[in-house]
Protein backbone atom coordinates (compact mmCIF):
# COMPACT_ATOMS: atom_id res chain seq x y z
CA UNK A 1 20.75 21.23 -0.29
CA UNK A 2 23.04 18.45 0.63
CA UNK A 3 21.80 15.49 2.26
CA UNK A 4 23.05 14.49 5.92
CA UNK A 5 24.26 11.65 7.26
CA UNK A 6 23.42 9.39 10.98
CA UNK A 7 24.52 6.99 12.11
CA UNK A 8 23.31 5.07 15.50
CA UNK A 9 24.51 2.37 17.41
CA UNK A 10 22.24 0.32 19.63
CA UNK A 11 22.68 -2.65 21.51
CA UNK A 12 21.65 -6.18 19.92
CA UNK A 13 18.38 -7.58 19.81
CA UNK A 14 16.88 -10.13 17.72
CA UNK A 15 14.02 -8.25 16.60
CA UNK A 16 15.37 -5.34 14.80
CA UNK A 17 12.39 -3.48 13.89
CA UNK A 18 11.91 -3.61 17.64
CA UNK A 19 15.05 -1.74 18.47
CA UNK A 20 14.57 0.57 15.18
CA UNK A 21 11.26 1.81 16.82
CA UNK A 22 13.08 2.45 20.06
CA UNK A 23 15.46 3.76 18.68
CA UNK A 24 12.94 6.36 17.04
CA UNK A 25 11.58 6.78 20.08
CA UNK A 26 14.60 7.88 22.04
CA UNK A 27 15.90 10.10 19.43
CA UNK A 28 12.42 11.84 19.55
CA UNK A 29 12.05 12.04 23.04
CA UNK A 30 15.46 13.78 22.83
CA UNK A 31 14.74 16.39 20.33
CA UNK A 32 17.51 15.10 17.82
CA UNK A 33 15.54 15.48 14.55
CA UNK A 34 14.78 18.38 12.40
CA UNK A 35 12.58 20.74 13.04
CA UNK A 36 13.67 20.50 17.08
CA UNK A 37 16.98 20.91 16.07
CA UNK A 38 17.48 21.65 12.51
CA UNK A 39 21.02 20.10 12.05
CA UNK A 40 21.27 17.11 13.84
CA UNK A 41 24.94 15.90 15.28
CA UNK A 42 25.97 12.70 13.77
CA UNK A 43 27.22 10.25 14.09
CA UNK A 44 26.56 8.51 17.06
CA UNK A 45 23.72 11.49 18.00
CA UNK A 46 23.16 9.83 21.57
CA UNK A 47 26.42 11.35 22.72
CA UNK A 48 24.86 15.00 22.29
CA UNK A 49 22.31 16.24 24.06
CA UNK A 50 19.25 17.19 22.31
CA UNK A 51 17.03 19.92 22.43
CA UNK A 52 14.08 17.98 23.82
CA UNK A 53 10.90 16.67 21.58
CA UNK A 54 8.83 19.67 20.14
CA UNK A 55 6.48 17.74 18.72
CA UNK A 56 3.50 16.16 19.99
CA UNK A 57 4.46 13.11 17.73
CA UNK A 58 6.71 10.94 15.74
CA UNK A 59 4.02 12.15 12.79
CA UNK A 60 3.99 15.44 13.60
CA UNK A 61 7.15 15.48 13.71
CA UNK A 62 7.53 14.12 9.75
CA UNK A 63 4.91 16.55 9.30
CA UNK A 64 6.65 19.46 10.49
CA UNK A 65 9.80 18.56 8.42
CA UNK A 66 8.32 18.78 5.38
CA UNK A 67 10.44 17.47 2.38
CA UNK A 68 13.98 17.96 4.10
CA UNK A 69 12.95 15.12 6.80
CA UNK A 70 13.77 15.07 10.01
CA UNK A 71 17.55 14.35 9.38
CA UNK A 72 17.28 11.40 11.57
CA UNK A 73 15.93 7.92 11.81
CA UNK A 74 12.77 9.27 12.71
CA UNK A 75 12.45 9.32 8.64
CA UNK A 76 12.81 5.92 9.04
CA UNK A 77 9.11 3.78 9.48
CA UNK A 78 10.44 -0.22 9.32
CA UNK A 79 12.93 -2.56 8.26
CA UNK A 80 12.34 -4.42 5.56
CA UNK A 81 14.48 -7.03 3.60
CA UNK A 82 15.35 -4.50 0.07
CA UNK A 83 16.59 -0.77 0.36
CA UNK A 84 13.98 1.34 0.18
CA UNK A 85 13.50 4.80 0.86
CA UNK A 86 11.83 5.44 4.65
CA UNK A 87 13.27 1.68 5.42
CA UNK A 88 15.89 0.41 6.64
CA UNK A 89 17.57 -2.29 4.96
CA UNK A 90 20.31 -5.03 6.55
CA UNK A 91 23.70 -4.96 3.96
CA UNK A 92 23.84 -8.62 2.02
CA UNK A 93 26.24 -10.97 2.81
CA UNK A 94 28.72 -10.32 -0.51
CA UNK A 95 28.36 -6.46 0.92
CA UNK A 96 29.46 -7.12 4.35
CA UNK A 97 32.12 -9.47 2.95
CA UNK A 98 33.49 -6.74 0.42
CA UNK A 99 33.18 -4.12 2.69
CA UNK A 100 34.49 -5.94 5.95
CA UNK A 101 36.05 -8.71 4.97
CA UNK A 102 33.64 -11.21 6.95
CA UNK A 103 29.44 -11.24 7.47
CA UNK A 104 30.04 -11.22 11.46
CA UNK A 105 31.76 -7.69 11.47
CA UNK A 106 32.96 -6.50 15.07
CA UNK A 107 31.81 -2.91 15.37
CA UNK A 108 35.21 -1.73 15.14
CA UNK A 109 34.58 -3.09 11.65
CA UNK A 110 31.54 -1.34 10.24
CA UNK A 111 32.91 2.00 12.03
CA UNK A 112 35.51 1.25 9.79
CA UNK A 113 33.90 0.82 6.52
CA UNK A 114 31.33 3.78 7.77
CA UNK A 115 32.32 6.08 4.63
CA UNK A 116 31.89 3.62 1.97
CA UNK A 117 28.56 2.38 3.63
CA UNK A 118 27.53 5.93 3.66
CA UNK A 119 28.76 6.76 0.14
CA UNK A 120 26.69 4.27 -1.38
CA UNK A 121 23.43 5.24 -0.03
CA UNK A 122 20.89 7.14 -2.23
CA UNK A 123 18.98 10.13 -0.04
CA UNK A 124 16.30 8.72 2.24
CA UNK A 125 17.73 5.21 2.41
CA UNK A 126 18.96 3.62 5.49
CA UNK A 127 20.90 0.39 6.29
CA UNK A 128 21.72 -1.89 9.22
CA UNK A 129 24.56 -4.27 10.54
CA UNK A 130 24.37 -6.52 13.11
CA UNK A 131 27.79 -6.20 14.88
CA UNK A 132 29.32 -8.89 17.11
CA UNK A 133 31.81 -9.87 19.98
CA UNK A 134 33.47 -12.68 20.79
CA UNK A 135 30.82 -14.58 17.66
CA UNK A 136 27.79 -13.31 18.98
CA UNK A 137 25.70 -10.38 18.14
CA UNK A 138 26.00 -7.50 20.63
CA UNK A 139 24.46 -4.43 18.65
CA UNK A 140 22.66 -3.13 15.99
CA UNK A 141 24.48 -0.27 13.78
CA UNK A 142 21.81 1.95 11.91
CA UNK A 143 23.20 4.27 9.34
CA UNK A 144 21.36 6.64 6.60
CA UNK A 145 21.28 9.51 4.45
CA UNK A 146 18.54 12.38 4.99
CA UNK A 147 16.02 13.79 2.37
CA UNK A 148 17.79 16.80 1.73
């Protein structure tokens, strides 16, 4: 199968495995992850309605997907400094720069450069960008490619 792409967009805050667990979180609550609802909408899921969590857990959740994944940052654990799969990864300054044209992108900006982002992930890899306004963060863009 092809793999699927997210995309989220949260609102800044300086610890951003913080806001990628709730993040996780809300999206599970919600029901936006596969098995609950096998095709997730992306991007920006939060604007659909989900079919409520199925699961008793984030885990069971994984568990349930088997090897497609959940199709959603719940296949996500951490963040972590260097892609990885089940991580998500911030993009380096020269990427940001090449991709945006500065390493303080506005969100208008990495909407923008959304494709590209996405075309260069490998399945089960996920990135961030901090986006800001007026020169100071204001939110947190999460974007990744499922499993499958």
């Amino acid at each position: 199968m092809a793999a699927y792409s997210y995309v989220y967009q949260v609102d800044y805050e300086p610890d951003i495995n913080h806001a990628l667990q709730a993040l996780r979180q809300r999206e599970f609550e919600a029901g936006r992850y596969n098995p609950a609802m096998p095709f997730p909408q992306s991007p920006f899921s939060a604007l659909f309605s989900g079919s409520g969590r199925r699961c008793g857990s984030i885990s069971a959740a994984l568990a349930a997907s088997g090897t497609d994944g959940t199709r959603s940052i719940l296949d996500i654990d951490c963040v972590a400094d260097e892609p990885d799969f089940s991580v998500a990864a911030p993009l380096t300054d020269e990427e940001l720069e090449e991709l945006m044209g500065t390493t303080q992108p506005s969100s208008l900006d990495a909407r923008i450069a959304l494709d590209e982002i996405l075309f260069s992930l490998e399945r089960g890899h996920c990135v961030y960008v901090v986006c800001y306004e007026d020169e100071q963060p204001s939110s947190i863009l999460f974007a990744g490619m499922s499993y499958d």
